[in-house]
PDB file of N, CA and C in Angstrom:
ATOM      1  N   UNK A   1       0.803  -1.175   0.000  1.00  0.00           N
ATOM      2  CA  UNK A   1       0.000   0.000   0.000  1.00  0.00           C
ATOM      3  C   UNK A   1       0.861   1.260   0.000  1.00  0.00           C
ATOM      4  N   UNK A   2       1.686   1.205   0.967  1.00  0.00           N
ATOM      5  CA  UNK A   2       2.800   2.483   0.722  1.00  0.00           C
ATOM      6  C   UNK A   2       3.077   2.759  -0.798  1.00  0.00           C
ATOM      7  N   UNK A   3       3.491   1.454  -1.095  1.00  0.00           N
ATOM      8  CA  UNK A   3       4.303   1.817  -2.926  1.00  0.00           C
ATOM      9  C   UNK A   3       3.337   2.588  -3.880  1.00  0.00           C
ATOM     10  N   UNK A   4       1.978   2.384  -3.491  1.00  0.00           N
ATOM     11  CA  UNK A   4       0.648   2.582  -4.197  1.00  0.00           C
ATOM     12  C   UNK A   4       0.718   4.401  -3.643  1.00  0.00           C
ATOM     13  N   UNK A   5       0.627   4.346  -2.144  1.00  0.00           N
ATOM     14  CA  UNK A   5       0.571   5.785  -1.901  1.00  0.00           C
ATOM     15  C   UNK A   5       1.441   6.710  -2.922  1.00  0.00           C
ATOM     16  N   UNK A   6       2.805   5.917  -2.737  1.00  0.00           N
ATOM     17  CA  UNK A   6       4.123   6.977  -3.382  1.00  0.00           C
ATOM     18  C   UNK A   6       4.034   6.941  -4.477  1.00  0.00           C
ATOM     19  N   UNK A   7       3.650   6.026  -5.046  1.00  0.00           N
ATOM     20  CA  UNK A   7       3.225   6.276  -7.018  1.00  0.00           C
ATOM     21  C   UNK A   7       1.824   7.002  -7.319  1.00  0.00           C
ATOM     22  N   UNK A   8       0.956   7.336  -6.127  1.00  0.00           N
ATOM     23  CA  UNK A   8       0.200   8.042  -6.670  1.00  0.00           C
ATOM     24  C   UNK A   8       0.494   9.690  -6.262  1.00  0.00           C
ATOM     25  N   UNK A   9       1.432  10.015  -5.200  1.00  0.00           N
ATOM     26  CA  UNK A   9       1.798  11.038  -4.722  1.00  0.00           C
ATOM     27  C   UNK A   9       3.048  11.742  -5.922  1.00  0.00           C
ATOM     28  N   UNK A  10       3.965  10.377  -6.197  1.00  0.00           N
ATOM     29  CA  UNK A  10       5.079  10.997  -7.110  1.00  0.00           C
ATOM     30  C   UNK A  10       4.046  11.158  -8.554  1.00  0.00           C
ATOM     31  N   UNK A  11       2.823  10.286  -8.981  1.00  0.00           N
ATOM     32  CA  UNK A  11       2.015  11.239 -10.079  1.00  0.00           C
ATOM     33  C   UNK A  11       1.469  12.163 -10.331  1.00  0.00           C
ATOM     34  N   UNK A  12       1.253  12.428  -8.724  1.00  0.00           N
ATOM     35  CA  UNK A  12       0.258  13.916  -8.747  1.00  0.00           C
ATOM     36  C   UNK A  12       1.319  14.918  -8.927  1.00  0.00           C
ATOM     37  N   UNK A  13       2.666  14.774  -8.174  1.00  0.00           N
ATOM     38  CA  UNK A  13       3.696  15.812  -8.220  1.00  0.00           C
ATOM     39  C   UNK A  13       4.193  15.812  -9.924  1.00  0.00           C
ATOM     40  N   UNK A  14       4.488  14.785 -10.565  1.00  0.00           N
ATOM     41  CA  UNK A  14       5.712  14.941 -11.717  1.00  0.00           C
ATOM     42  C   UNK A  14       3.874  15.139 -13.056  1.00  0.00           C
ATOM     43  N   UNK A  15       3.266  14.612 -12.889  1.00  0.00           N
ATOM     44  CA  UNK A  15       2.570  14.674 -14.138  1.00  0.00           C
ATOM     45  C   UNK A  15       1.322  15.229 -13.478  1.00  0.00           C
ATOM     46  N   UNK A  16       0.048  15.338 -13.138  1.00  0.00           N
ATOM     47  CA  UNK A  16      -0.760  16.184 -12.676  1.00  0.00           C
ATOM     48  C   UNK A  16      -0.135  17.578 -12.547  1.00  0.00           C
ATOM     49  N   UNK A  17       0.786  17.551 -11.389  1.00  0.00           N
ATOM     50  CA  UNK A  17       1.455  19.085 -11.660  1.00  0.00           C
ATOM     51  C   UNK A  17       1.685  19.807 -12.604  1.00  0.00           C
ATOM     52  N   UNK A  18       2.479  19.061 -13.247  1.00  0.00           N
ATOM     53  CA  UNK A  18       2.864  19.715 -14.590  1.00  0.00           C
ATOM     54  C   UNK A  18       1.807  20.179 -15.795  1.00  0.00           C
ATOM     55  N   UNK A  19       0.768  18.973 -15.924  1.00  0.00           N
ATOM     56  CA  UNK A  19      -0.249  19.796 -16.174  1.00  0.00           C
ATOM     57  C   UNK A  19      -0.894  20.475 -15.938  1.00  0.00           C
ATOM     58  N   UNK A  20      -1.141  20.516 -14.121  1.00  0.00           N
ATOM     59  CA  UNK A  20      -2.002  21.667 -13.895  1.00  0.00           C
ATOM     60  C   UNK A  20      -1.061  23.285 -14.300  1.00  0.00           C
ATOM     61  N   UNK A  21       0.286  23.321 -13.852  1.00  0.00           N
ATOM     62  CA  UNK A  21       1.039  24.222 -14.454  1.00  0.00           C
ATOM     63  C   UNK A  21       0.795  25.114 -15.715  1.00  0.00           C
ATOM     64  N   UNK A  22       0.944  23.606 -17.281  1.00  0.00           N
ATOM     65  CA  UNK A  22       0.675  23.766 -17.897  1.00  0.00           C
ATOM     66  C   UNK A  22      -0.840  24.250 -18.536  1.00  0.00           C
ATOM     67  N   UNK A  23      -1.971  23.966 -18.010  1.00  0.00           N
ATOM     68  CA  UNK A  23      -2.960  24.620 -17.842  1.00  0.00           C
ATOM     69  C   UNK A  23      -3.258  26.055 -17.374  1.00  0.00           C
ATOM     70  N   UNK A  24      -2.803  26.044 -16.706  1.00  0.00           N
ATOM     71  CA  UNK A  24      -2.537  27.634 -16.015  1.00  0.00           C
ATOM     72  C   UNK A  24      -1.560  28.363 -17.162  1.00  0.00           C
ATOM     73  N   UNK A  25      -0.417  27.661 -17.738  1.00  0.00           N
ATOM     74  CA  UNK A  25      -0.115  28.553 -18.799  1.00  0.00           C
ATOM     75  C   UNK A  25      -0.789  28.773 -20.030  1.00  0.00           C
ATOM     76  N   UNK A  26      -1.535  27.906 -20.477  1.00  0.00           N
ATOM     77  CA  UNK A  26      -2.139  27.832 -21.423  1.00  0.00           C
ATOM     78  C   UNK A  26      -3.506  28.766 -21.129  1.00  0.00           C
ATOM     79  N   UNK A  27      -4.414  28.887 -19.867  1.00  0.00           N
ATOM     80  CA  UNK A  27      -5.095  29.608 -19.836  1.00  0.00           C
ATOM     81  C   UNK A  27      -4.584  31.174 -19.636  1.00  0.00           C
ATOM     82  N   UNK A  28      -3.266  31.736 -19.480  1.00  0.00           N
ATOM     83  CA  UNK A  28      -2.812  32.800 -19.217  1.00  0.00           C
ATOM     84  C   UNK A  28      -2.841  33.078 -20.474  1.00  0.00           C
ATOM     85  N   UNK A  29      -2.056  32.392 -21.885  1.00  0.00           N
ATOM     86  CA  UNK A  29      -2.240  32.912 -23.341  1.00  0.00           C
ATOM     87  C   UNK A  29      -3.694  33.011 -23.390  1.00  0.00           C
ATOM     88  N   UNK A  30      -4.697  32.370 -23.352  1.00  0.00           N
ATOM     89  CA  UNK A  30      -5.721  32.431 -23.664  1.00  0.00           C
ATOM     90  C   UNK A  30      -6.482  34.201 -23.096  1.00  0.00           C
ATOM     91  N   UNK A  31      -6.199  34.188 -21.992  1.00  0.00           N
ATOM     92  CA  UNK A  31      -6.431  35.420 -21.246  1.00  0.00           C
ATOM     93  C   UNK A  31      -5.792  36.460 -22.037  1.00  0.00           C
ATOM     94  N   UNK A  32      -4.275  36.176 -22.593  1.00  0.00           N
ATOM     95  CA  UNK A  32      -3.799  37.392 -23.304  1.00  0.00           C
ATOM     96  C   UNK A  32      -4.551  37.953 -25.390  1.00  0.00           C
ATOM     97  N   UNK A  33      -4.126  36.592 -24.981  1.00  0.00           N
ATOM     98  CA  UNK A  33      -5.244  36.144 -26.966  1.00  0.00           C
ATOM     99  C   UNK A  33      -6.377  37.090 -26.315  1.00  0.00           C
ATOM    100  N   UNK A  34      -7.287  36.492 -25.951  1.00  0.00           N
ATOM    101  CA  UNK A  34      -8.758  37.401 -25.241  1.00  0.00           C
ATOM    102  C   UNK A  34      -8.208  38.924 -25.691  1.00  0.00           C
ATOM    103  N   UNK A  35      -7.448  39.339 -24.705  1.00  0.00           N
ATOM    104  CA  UNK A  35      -7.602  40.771 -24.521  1.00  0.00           C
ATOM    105  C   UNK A  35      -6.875  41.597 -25.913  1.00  0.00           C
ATOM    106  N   UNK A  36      -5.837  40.839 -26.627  1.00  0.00           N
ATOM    107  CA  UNK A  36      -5.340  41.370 -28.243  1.00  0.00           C
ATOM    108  C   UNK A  36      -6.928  41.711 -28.832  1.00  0.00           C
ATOM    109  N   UNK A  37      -7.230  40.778 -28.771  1.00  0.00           N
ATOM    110  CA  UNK A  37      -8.571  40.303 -29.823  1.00  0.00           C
ATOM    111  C   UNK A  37      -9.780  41.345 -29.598  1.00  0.00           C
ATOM    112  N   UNK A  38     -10.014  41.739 -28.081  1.00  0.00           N
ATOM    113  CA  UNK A  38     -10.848  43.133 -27.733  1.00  0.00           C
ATOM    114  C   UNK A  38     -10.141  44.241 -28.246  1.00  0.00           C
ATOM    115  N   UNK A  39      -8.876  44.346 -28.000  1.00  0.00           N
ATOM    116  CA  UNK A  39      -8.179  45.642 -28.714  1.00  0.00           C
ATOM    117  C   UNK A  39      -8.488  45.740 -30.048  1.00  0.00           C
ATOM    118  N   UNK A  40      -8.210  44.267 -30.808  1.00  0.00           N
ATOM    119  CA  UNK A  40      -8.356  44.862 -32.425  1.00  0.00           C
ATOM    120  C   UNK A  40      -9.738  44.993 -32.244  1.00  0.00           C
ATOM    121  N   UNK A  41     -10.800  44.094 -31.623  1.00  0.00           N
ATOM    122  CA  UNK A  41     -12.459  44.470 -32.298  1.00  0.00           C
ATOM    123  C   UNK A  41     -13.010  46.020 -31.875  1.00  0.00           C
ATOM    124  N   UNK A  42     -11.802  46.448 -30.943  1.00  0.00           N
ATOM    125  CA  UNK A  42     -12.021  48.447 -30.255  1.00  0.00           C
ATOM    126  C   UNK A  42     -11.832  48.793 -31.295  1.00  0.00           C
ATOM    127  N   UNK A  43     -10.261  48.645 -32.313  1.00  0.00           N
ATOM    128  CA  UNK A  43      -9.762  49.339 -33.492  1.00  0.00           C
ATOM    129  C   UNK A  43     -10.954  49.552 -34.700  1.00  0.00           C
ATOM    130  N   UNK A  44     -11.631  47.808 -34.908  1.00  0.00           N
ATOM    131  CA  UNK A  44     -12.401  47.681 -36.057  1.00  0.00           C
ATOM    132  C   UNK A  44     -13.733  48.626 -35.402  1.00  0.00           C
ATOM    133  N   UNK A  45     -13.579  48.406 -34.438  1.00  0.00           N
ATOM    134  CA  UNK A  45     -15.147  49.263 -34.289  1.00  0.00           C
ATOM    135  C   UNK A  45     -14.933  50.663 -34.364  1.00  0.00           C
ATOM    136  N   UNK A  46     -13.762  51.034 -33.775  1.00  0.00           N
ATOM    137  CA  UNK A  46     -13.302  52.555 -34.540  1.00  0.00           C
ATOM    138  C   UNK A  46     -13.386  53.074 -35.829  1.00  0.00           C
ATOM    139  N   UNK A  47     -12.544  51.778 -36.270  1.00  0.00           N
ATOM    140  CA  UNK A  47     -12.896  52.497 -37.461  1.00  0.00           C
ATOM    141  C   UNK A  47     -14.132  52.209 -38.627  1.00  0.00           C
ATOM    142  N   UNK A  48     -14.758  51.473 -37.732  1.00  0.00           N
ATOM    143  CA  UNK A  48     -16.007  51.180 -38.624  1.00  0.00           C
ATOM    144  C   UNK A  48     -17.381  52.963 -38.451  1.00  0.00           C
ATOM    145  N   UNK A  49     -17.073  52.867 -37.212  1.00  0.00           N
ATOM    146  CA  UNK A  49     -17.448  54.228 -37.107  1.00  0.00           C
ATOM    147  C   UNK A  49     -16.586  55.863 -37.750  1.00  0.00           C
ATOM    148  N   UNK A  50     -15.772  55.660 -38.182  1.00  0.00           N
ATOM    149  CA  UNK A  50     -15.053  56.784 -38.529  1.00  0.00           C
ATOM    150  C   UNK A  50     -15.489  56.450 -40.398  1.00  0.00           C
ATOM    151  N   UNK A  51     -15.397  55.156 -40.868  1.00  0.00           N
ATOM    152  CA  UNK A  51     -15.819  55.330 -42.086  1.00  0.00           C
ATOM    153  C   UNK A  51     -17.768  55.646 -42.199  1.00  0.00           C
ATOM    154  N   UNK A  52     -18.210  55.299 -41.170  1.00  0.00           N
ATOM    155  CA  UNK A  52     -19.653  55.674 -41.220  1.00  0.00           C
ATOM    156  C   UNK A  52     -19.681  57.360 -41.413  1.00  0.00           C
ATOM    157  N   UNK A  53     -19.191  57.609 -40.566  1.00  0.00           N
ATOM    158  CA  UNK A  53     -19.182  59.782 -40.480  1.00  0.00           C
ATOM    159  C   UNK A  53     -18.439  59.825 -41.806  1.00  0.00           C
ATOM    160  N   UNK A  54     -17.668  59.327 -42.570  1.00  0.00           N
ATOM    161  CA  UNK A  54     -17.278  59.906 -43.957  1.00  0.00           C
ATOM    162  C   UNK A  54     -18.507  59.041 -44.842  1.00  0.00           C
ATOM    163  N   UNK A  55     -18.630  58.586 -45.049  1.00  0.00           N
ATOM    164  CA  UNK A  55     -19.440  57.772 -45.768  1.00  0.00           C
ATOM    165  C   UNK A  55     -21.195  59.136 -45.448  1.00  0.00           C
ATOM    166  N   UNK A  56     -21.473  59.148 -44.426  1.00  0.00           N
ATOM    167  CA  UNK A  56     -22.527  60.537 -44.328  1.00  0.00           C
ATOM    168  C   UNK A  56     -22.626  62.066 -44.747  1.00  0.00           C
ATOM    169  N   UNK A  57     -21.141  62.297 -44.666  1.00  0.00           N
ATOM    170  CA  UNK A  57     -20.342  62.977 -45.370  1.00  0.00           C
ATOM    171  C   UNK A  57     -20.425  63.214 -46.698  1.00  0.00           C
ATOM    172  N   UNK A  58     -20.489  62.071 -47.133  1.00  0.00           N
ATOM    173  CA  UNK A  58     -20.245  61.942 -48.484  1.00  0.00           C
ATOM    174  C   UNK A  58     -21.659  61.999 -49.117  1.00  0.00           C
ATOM    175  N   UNK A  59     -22.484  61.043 -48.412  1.00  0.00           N
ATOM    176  CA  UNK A  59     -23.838  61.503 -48.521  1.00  0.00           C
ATOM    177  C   UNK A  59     -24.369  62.862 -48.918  1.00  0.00           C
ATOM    178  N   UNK A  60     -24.238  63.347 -47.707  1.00  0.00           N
ATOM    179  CA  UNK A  60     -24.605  64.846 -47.510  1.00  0.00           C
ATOM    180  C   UNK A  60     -24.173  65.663 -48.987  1.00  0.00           C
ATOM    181  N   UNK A  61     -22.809  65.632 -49.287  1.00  0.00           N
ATOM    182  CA  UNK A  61     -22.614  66.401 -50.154  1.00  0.00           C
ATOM    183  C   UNK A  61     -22.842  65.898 -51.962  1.00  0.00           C
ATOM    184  N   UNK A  62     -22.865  64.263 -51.870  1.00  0.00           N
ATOM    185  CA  UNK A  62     -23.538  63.977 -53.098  1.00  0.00           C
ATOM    186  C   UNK A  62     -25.485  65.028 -53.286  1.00  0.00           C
ATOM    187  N   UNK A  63     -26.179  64.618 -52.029  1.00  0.00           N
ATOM    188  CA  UNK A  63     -27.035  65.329 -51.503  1.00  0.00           C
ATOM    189  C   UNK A  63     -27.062  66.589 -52.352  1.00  0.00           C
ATOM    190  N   UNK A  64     -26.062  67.250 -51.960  1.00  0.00           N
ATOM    191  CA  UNK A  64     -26.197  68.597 -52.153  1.00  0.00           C
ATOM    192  C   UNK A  64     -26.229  69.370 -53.424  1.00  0.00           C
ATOM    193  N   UNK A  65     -25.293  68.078 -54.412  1.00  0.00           N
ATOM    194  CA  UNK A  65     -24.860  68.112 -55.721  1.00  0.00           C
ATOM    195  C   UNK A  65     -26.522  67.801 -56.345  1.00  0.00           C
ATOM    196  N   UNK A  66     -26.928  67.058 -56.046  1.00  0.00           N
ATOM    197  CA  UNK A  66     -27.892  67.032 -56.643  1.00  0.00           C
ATOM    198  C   UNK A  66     -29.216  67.985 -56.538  1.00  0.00           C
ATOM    199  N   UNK A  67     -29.216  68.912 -55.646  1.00  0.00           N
ATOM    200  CA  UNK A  67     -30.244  69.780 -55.110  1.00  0.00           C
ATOM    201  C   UNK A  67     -29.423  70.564 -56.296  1.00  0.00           C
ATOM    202  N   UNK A  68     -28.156  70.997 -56.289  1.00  0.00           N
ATOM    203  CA  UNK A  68     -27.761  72.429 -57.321  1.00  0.00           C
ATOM    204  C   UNK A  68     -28.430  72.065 -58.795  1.00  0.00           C
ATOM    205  N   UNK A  69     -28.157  70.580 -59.072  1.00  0.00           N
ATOM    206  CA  UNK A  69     -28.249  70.177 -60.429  1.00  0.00           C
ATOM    207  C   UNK A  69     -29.725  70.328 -60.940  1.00  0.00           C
ATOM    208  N   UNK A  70     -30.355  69.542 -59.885  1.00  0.00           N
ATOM    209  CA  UNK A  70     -32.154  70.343 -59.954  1.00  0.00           C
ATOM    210  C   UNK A  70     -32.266  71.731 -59.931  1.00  0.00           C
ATOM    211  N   UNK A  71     -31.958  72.490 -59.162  1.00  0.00           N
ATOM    212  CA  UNK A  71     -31.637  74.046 -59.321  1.00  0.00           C
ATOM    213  C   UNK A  71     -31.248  74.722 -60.443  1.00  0.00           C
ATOM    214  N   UNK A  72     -30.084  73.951 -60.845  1.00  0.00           N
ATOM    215  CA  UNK A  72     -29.872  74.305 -62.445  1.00  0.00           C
ATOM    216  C   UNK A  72     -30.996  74.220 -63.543  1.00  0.00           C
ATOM    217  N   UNK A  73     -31.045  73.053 -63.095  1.00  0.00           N
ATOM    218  CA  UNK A  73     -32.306  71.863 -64.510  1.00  0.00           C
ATOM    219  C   UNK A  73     -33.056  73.047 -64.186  1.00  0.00           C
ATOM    220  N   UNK A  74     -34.143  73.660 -63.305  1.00  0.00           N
ATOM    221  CA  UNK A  74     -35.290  74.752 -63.429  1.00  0.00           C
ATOM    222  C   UNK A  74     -35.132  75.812 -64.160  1.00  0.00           C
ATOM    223  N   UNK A  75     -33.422  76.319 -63.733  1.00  0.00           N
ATOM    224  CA  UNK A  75     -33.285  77.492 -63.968  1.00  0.00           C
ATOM    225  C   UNK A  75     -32.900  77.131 -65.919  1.00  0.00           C
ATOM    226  N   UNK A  76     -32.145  75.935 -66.145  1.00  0.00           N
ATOM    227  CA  UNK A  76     -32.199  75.883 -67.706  1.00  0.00           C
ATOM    228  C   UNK A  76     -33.786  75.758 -68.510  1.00  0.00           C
ATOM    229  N   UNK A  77     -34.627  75.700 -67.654  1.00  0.00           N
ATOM    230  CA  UNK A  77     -35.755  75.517 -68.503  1.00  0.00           C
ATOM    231  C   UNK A  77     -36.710  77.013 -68.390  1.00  0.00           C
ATOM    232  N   UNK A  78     -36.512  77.588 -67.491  1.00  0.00           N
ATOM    233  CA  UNK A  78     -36.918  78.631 -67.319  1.00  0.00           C
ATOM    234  C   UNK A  78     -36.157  79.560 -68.422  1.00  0.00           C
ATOM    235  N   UNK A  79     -35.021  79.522 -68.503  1.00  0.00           N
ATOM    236  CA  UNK A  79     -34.187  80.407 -69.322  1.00  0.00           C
ATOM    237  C   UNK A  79     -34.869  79.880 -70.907  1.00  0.00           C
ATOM    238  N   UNK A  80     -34.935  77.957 -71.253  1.00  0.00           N
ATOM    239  CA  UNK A  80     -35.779  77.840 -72.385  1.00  0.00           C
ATOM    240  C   UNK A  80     -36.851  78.196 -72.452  1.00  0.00           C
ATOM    241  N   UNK A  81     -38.040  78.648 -71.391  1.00  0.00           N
ATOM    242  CA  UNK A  81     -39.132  78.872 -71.943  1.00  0.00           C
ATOM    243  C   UNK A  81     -39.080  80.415 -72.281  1.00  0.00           C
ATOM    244  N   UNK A  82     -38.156  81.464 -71.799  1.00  0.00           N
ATOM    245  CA  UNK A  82     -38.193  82.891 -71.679  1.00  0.00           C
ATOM    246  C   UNK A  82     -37.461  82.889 -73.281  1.00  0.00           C
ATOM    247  N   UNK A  83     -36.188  82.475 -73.580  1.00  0.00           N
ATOM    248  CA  UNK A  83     -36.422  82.253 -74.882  1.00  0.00           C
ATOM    249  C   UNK A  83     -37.469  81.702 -75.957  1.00  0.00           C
ATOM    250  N   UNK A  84     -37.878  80.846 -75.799  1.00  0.00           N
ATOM    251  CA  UNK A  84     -39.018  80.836 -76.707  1.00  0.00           C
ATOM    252  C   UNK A  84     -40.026  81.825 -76.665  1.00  0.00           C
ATOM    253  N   UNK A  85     -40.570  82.770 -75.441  1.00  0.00           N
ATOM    254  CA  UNK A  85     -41.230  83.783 -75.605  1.00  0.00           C
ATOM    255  C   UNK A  85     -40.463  84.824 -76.466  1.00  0.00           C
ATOM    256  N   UNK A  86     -39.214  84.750 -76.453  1.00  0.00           N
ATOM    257  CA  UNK A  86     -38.494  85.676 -77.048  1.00  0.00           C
ATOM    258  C   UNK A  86     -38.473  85.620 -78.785  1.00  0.00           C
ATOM    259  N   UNK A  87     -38.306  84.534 -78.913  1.00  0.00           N
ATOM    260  CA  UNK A  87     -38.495  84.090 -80.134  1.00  0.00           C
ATOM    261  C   UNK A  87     -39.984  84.322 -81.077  1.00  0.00           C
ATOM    262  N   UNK A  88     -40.632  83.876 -80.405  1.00  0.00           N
ATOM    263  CA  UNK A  88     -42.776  83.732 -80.400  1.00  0.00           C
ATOM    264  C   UNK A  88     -42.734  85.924 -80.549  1.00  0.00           C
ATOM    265  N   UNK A  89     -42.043  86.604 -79.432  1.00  0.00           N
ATOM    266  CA  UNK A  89     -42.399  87.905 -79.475  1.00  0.00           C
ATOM    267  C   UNK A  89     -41.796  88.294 -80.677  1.00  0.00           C
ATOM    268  N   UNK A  90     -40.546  88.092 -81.063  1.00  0.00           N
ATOM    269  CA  UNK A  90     -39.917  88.135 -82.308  1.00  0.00           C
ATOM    270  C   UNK A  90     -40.144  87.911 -83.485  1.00  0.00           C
ATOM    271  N   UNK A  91     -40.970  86.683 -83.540  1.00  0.00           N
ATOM    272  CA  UNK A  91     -41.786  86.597 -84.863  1.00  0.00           C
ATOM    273  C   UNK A  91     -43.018  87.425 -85.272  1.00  0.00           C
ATOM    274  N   UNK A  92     -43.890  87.964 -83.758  1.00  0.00           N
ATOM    275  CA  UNK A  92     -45.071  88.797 -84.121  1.00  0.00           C
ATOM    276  C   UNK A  92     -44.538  89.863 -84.021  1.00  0.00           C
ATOM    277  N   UNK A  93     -43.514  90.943 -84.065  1.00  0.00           N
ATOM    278  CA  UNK A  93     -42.778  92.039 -84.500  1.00  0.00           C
ATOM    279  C   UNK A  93     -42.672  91.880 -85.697  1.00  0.00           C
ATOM    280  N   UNK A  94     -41.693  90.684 -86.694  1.00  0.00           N
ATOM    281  CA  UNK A  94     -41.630  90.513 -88.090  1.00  0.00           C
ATOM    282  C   UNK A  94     -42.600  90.333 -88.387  1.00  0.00           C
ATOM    283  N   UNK A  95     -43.429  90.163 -88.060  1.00  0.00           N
ATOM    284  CA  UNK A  95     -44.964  90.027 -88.911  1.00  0.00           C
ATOM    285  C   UNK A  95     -45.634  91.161 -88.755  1.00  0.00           C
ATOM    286  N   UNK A  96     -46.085  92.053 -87.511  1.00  0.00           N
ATOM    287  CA  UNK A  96     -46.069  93.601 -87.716  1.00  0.00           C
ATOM    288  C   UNK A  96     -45.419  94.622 -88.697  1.00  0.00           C
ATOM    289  N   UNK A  97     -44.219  94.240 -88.458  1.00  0.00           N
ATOM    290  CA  UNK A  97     -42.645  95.093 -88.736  1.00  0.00           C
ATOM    291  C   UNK A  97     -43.721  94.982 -91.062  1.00  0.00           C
ATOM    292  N   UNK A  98     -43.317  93.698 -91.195  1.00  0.00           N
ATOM    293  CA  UNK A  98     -44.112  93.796 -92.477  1.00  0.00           C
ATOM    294  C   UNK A  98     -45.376  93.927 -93.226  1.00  0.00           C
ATOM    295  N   UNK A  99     -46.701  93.733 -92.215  1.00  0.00           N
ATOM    296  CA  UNK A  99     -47.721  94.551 -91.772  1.00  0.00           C
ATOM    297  C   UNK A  99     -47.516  96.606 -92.494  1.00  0.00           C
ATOM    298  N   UNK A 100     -46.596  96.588 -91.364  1.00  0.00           N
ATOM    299  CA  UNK A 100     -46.226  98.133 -91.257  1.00  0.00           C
ATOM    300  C   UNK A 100     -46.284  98.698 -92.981  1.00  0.00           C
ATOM    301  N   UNK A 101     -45.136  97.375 -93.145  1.00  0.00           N
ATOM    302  CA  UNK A 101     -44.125  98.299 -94.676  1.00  0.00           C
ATOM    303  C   UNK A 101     -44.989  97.829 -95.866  1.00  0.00           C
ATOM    304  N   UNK A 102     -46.019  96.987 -95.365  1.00  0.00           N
ATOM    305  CA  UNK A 102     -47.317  96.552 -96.694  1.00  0.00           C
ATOM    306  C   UNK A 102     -48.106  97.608 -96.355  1.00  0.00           C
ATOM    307  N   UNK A 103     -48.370  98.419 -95.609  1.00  0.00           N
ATOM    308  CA  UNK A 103     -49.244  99.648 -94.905  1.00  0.00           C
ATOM    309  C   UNK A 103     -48.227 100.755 -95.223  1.00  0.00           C
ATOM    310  N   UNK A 104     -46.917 101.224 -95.400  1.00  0.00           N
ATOM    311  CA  UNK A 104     -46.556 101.944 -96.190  1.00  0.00           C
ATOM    312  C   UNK A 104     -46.336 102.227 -97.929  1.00  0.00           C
ATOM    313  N   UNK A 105     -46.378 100.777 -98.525  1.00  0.00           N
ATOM    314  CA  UNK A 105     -46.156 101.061 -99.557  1.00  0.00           C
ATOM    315  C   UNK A 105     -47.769 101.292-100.276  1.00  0.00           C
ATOM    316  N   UNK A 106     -48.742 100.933 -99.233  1.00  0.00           N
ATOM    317  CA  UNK A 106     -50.114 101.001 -99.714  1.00  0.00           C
ATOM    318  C   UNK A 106     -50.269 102.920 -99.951  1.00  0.00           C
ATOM    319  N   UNK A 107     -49.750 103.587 -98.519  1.00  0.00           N
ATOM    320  CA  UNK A 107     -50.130 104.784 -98.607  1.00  0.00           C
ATOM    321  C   UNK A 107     -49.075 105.391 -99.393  1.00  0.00           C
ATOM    322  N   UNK A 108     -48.263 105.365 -99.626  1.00  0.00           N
ATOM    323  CA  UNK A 108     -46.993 105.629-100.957  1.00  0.00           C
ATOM    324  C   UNK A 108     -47.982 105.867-102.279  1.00  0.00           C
ATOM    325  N   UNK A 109     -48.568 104.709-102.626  1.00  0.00           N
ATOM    326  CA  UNK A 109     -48.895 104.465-103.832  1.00  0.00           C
ATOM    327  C   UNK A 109     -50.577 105.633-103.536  1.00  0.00           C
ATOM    328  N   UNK A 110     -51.164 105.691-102.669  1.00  0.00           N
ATOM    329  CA  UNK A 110     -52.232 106.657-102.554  1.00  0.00           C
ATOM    330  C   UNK A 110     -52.008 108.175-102.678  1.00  0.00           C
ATOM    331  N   UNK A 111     -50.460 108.340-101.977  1.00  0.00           N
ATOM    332  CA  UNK A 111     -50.466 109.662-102.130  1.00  0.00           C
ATOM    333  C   UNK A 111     -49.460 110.041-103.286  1.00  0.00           C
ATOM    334  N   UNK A 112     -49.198 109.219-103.979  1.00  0.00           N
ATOM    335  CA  UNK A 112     -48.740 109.240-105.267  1.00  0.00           C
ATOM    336  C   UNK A 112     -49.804 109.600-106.229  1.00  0.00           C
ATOM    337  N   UNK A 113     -50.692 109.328-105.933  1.00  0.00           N
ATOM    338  CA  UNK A 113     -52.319 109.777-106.943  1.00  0.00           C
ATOM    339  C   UNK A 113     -52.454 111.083-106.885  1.00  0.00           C
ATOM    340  N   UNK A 114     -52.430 111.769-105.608  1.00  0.00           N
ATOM    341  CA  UNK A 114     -52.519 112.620-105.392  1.00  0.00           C
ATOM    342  C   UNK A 114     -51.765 114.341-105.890  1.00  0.00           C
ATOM    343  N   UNK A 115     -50.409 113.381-105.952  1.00  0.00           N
ATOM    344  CA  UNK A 115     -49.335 114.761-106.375  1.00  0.00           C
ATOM    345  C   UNK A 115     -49.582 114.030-108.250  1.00  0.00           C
ATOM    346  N   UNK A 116     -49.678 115.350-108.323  1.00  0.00           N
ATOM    347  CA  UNK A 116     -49.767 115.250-110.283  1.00  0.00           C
ATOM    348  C   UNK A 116     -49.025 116.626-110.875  1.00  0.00           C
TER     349      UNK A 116
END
């Protein structure tokens, strides 16, 4: 029974020990792994948030590009319809304008009767 005691005492010391040792080291990397691994998922979450605020950013001012471009688009059609009034007023002037000079050469030729 002694020999039994001391072979189970010299197992717990040379091999149990050593693993429990080794356990304890192995859970200390694990503890350090752990805490790398929160640092980088702090970093990624940093910068997952820092590309969100540019990315809104970017939003915003695509946004904005497109409010001018509508702004434009009104103001180019406004400028086409004021030309075409311009044009439309322009044609009923030439059509007056020759009105006029068919109404002068009418009274030309009347008061041409007249002088003898």
């Amino acid at each position: 029974m002694a020999g039994t005691l001391t072979e189970s005492i010299d197992f717990l010391e040379n091999v149990v020990q050593k693993d429990y040792a080794q356990f304890g080291e192995v859970s200390e990397q694990y503890k350090e792994d752990a805490a790398t691994f929160k640092t980088n998922m702090t970093q990624v979450e940093r910068s997952v948030s820092n590309l969100n605020a540019k990315i809104e950013i970017v939003a915003e001012s695509i946004n904005g590009i497109a409010s001018t471009i509508n702004e434009a688009t009104v103001g180019v059609t406004e400028i086409a319809g004021m030309t075409s009034d311009i044009t439309n007023s322009t044609a009923l002037n030439r059509s007056a304008v020759t009105e006029c000079m068919e109404a002068v050469e009418t009274l030309r030729g009347i008061t041409a009767k007249f002088h003898m």
